[in-house]
N, C-alpha and C. Protein backbone atom coordinates (compact mmCIF):
# COMPACT_ATOMS: atom_id res chain seq x y z
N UNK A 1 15.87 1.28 -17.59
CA UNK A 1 15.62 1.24 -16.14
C UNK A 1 14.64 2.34 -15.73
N UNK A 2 14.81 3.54 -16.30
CA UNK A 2 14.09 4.58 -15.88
C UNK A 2 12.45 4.77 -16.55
N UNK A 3 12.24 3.94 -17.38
CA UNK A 3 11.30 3.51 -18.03
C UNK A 3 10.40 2.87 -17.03
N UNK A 4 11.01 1.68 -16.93
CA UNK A 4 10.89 0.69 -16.00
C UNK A 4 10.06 0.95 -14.63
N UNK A 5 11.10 1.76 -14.20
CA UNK A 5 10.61 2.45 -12.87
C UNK A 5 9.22 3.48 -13.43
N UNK A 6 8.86 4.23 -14.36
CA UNK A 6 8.10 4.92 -14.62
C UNK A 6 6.90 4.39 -14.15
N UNK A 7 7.10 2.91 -14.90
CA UNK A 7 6.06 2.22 -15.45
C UNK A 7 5.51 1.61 -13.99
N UNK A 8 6.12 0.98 -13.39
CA UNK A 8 5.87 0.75 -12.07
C UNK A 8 5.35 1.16 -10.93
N UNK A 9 5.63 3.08 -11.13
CA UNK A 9 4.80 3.86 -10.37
C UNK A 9 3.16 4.45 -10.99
N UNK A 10 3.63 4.30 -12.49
CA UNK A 10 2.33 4.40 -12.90
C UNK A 10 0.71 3.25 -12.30
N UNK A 11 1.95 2.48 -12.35
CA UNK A 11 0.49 0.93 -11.88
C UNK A 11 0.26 0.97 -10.54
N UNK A 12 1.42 1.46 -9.69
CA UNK A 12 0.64 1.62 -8.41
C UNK A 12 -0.16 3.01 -8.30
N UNK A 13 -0.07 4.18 -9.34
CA UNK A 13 -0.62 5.11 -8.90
C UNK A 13 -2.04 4.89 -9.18
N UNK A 14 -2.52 3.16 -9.95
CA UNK A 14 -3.37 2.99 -10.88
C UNK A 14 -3.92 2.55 -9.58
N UNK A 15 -3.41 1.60 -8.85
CA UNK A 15 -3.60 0.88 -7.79
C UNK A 15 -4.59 1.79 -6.84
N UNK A 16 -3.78 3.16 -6.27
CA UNK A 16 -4.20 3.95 -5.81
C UNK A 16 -5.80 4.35 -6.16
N UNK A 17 -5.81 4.95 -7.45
CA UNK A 17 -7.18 5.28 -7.68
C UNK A 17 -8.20 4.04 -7.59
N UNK A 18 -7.98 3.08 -8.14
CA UNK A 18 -8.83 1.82 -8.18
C UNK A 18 -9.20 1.80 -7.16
N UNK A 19 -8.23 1.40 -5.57
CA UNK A 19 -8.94 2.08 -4.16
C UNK A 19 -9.93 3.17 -3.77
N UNK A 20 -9.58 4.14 -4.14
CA UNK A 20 -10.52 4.86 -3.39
C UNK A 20 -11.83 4.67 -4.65
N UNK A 21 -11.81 3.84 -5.60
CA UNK A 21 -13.30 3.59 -5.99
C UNK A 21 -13.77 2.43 -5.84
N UNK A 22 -13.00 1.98 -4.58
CA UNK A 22 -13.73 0.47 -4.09
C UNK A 22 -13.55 -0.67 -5.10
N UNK A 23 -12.53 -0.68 -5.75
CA UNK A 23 -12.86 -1.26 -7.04
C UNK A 23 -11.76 -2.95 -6.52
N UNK A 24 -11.45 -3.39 -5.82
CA UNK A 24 -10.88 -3.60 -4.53
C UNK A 24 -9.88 -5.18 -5.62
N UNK A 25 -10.66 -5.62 -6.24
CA UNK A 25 -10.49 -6.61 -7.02
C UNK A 25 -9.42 -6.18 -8.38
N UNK A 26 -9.56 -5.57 -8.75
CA UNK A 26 -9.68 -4.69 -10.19
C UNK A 26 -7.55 -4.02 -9.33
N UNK A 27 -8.08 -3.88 -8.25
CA UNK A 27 -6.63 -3.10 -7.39
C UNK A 27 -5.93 -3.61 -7.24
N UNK A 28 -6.46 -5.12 -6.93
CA UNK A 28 -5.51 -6.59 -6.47
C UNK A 28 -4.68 -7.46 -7.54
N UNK A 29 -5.92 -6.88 -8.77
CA UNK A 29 -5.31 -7.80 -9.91
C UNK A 29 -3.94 -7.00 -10.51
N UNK A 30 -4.09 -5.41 -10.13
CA UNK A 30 -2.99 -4.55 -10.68
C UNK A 30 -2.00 -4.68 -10.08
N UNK A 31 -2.13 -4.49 -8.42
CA UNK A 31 -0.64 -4.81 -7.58
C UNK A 31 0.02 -5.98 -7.95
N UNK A 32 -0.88 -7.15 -8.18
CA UNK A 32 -0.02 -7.95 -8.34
C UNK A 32 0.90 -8.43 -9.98
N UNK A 33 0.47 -7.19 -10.65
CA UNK A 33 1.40 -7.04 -11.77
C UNK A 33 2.61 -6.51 -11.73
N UNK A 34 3.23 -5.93 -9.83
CA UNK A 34 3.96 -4.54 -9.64
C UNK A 34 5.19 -5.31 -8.51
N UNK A 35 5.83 -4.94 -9.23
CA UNK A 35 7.42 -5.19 -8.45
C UNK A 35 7.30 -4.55 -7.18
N UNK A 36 7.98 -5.53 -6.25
CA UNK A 36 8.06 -4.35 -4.64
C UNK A 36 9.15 -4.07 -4.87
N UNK A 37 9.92 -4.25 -5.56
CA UNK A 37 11.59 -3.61 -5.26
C UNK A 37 11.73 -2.07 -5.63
N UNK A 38 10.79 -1.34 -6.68
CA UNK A 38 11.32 -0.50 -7.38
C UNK A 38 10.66 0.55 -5.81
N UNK A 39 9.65 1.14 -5.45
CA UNK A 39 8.95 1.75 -4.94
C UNK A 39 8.41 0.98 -3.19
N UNK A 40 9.48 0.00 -2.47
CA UNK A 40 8.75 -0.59 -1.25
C UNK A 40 7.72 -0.03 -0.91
N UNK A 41 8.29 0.83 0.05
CA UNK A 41 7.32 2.09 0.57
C UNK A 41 5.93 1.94 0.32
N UNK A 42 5.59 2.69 -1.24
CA UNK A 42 4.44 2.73 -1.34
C UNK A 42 3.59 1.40 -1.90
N UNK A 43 4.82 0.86 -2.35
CA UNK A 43 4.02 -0.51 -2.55
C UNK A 43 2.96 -1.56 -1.09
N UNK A 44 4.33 -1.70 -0.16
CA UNK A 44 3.47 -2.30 1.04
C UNK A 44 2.37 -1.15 1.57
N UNK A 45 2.17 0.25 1.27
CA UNK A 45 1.48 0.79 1.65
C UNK A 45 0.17 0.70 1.22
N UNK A 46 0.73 0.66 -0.17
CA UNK A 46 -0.79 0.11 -1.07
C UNK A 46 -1.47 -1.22 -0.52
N UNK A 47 -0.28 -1.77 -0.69
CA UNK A 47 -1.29 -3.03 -0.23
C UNK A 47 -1.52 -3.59 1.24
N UNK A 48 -0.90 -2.49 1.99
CA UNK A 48 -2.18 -2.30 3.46
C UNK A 48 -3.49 -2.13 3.03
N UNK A 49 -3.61 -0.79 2.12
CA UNK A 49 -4.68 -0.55 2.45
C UNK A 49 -5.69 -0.99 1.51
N UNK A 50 -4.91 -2.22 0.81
CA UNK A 50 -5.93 -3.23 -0.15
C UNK A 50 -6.27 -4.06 0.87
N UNK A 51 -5.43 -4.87 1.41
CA UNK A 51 -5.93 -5.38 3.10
C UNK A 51 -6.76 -5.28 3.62
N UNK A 52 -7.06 -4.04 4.25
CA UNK A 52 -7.99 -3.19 4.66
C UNK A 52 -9.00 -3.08 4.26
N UNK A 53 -9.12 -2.84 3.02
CA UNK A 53 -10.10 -2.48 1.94
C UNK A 53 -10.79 -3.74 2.07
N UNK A 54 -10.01 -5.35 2.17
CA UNK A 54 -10.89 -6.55 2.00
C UNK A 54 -11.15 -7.30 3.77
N UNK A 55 -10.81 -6.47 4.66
CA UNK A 55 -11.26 -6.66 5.75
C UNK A 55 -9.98 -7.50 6.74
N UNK A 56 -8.87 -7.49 5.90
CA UNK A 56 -7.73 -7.92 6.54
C UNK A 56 -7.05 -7.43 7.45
N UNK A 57 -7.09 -6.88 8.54
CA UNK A 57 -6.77 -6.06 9.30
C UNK A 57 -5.08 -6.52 9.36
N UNK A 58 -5.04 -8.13 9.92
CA UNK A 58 -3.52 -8.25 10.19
C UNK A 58 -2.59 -8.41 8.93
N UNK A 59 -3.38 -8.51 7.99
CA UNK A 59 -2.86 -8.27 6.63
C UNK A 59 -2.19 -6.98 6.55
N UNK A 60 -3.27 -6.20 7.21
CA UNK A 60 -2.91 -4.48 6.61
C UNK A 60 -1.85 -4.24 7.42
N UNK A 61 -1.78 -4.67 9.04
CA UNK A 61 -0.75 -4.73 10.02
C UNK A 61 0.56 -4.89 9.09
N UNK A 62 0.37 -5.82 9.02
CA UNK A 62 2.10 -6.69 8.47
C UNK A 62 2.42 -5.69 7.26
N UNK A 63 1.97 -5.38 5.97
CA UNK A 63 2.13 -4.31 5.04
C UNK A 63 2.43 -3.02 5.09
N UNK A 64 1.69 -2.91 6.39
CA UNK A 64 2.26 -0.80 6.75
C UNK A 64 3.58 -1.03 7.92
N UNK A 65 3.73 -2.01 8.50
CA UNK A 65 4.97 -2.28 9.23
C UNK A 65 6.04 -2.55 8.30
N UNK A 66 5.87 -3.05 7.40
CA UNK A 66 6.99 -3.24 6.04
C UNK A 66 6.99 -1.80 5.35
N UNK A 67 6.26 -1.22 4.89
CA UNK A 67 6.20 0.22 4.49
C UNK A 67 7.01 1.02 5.38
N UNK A 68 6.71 1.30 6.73
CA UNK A 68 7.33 1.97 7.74
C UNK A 68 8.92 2.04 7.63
N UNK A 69 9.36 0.56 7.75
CA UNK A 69 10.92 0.22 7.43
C UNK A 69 11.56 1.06 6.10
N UNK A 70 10.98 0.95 5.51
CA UNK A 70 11.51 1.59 4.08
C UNK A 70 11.02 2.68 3.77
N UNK A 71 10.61 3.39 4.55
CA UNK A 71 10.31 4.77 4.45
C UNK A 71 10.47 5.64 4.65
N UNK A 72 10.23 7.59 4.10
CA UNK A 72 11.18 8.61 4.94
C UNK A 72 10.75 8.78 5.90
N UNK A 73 11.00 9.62 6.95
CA UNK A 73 10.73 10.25 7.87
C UNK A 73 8.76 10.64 7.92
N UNK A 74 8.97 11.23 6.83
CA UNK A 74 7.37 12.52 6.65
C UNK A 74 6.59 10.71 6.41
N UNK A 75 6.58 10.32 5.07
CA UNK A 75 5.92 9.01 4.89
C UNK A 75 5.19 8.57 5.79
N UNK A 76 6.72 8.05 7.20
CA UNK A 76 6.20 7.21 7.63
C UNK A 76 5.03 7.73 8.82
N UNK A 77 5.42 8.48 9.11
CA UNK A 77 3.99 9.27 9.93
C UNK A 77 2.91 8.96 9.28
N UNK A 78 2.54 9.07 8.02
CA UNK A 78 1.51 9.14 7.99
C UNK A 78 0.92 7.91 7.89
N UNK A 79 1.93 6.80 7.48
CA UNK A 79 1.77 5.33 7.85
C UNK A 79 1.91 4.43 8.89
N UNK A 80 1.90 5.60 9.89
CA UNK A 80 1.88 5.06 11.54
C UNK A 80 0.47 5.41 11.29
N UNK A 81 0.02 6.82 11.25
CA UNK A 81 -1.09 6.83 11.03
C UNK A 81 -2.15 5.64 10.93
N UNK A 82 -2.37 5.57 9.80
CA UNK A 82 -3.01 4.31 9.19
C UNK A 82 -3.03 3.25 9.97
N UNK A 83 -1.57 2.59 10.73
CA UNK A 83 -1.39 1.39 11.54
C UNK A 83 -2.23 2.01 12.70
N UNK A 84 -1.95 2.91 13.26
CA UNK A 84 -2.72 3.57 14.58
C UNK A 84 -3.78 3.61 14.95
N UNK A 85 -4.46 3.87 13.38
CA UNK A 85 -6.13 3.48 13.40
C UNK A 85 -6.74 1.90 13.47
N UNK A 86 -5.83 1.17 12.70
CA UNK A 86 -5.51 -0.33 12.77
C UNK A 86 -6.57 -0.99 14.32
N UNK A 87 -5.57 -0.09 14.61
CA UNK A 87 -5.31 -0.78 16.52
C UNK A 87 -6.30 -0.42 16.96
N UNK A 88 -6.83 1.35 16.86
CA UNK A 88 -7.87 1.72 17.53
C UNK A 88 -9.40 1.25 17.15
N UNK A 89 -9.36 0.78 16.04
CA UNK A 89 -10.55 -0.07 15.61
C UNK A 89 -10.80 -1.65 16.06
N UNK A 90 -9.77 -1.94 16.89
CA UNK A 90 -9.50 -3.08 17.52
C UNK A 90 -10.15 -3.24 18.75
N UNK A 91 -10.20 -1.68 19.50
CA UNK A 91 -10.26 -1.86 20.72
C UNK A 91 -11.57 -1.86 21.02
């Protein structure tokens, strides 16, 4: 199990970097190798901001509102964040 879980945060941390090198495809093909159960949180977080990344705005909406739910306290700030900008790029 603890393996398991290792392994799981490893691919989203893979996820992570693949993002910030635009690599947007390459990110999509990894998340979707990745359990949401082990890590919610950062999972729907990730894939807000793969969303995002492909111009999905209400995509990214619905993903950081699922993140939010399952998240701590500190987290989720900073994933209001993210939704906050969401909106303000809306207006």
């Amino acid at each position: 199990k603890a393996r398991s879980s290792l392994k799981q945060l490893a691919s989203l941390r893979k996820v992570q970097i693949l993002l910030s090198q635009n690599k947007t495809d390459e990110a999509e093909k990894q998340l979707s190798g990745v359990s949401e159960a082990t890590y919610k949180s950062f999972y729907f977080e990730l894939k807000g901001d793969l969303s995002f990344a492909q111009g999905d705005k209400g995509a990214a909406r619905d993903a950081y509102s699922t993140a939010m739910e399952s998240s701590d306290p500190q987290t989720r700030s900073l994933i209001q964040m993210k939704f906050d900008d969401l909106a303000e790029g809306d207006a």
